[in-house]
Protein backbone atom coordinates (compact mmCIF):
# COMPACT_ATOMS: atom_id res chain seq x y z
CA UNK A 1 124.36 122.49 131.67
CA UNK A 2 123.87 121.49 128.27
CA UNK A 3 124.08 117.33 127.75
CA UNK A 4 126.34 115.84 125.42
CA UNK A 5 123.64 115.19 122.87
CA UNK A 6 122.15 118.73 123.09
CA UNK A 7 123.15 121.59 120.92
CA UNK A 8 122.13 125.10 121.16
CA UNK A 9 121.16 126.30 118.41
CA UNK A 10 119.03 129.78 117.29
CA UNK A 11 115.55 130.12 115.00
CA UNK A 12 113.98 133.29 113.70
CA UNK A 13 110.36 133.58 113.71
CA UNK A 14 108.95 137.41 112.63
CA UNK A 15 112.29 138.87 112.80
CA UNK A 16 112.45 137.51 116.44
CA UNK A 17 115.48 135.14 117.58
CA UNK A 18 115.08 132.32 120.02
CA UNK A 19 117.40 130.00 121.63
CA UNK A 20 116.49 126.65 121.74
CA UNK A 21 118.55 123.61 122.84
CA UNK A 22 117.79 120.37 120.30
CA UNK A 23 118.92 117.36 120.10
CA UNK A 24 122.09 117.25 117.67
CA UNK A 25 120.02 114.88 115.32
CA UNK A 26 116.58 116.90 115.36
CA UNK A 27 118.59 120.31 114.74
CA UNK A 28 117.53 120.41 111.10
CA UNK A 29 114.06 119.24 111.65
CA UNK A 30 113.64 122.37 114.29
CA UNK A 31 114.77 124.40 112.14
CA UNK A 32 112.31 123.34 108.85
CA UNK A 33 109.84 123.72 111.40
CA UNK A 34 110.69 127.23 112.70
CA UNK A 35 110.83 128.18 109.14
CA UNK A 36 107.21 126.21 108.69
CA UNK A 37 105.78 128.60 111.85
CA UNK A 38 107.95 131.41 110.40
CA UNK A 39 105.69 131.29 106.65
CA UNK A 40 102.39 130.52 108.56
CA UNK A 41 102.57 133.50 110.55
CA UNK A 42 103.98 135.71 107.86
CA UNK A 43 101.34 134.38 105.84
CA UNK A 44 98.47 135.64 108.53
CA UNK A 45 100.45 139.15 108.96
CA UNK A 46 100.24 139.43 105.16
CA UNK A 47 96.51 139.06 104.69
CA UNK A 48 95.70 140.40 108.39
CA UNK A 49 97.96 143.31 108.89
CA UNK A 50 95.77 144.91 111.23
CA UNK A 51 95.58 141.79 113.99
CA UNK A 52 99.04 142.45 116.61
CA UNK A 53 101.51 139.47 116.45
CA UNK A 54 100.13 137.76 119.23
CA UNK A 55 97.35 137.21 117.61
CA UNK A 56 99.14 136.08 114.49
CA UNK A 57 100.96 133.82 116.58
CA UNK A 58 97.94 132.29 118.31
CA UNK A 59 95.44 132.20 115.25
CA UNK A 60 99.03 130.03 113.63
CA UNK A 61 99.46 127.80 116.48
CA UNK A 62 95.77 126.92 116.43
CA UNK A 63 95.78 126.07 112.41
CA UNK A 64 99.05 124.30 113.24
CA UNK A 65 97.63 122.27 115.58
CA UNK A 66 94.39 121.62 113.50
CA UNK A 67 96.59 119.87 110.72
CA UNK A 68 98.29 118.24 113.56
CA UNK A 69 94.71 116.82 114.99
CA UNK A 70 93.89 116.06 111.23
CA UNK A 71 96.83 114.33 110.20
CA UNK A 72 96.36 111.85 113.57
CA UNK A 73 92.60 111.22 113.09
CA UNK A 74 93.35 110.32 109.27
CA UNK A 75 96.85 108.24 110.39
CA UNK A 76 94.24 106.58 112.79
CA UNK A 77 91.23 105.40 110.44
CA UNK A 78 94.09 104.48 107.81
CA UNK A 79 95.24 102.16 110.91
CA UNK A 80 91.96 100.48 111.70
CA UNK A 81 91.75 100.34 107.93
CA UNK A 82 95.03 98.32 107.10
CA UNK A 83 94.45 95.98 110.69
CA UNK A 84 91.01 95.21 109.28
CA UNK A 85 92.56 93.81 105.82
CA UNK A 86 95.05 92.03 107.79
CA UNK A 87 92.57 90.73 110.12
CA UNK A 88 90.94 89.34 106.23
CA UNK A 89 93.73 88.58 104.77
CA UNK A 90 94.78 86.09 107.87
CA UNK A 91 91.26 85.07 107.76
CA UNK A 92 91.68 84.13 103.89
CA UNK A 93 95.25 82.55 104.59
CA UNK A 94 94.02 80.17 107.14
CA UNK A 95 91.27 79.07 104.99
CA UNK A 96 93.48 78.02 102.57
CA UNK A 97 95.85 76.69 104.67
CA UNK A 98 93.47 74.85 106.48
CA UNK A 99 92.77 71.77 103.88
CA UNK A 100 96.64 71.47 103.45
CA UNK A 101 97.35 70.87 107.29
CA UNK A 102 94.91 68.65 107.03
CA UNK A 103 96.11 66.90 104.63
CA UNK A 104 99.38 66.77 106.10
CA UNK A 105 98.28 65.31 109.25
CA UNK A 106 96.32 62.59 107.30
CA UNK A 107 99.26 61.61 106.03
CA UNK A 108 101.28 61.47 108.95
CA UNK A 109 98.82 59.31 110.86
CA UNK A 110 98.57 57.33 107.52
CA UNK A 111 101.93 56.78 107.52
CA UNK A 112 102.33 55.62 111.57
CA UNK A 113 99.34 53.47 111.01
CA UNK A 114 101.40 51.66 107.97
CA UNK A 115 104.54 51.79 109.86
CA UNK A 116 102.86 50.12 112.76
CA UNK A 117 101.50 47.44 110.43
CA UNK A 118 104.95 46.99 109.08
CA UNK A 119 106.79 46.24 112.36
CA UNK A 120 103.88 43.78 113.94
């Protein structure tokens, strides 16, 4: 039983057609990626007629997944990258920040202690 949400929907990869239930608001994203796997593996056929389909499809998935692996570990240092200049740039803020809090609070108590004075 298909959910509300799901669609069925069908891809062609090497002249092959498979069903595949989505949901309705990642059916065009499947299908940009069937067509993705689609080129990769017609690419490998092309310049590798002689290897059977299986191994087209394997050798694909593999490079697939490589850029996959790739596109994390770079995602990842560009992380620790951007919380490291945060980490600086907090360090930098509260520097500066620093002398005006503490001017702030010398006022304050400046301004009880003349209050105080005031009302005696």
């Amino acid at each position: 039983m298909i959910r509300e949400t799901e669609k069925s929907i069908r891809v062609r990869v090497l002249d092959r057609e498979f069903g595949l239930r989505v949901q309705e608001e990642n059916e065009a994203v499947t299908r940009e990626i069937a067509a993705y796997v689609d080129a990769r593996m017609r690419a490998f056929r092309r310049t590798h007629p002689e290897h059977p389909e299986i191994t087209a499809a394997i050798i694909t998935a593999l490079a697939i997944a490589e850029e996959l692996y790739t596109l994390r570990d770079e995602q990842q240092k560009t992380l620790r990258l951007l919380e490291n200049q945060i980490g600086a740039l907090d360090e930098q803020l509260a520097a500066v920040l620093q002398p005006l809090e503490d001017f702030s609070l010398h006022e304050e108590t400046a301004e009880r202690t003349e209050s105080a004075s005031s009302a005696k």
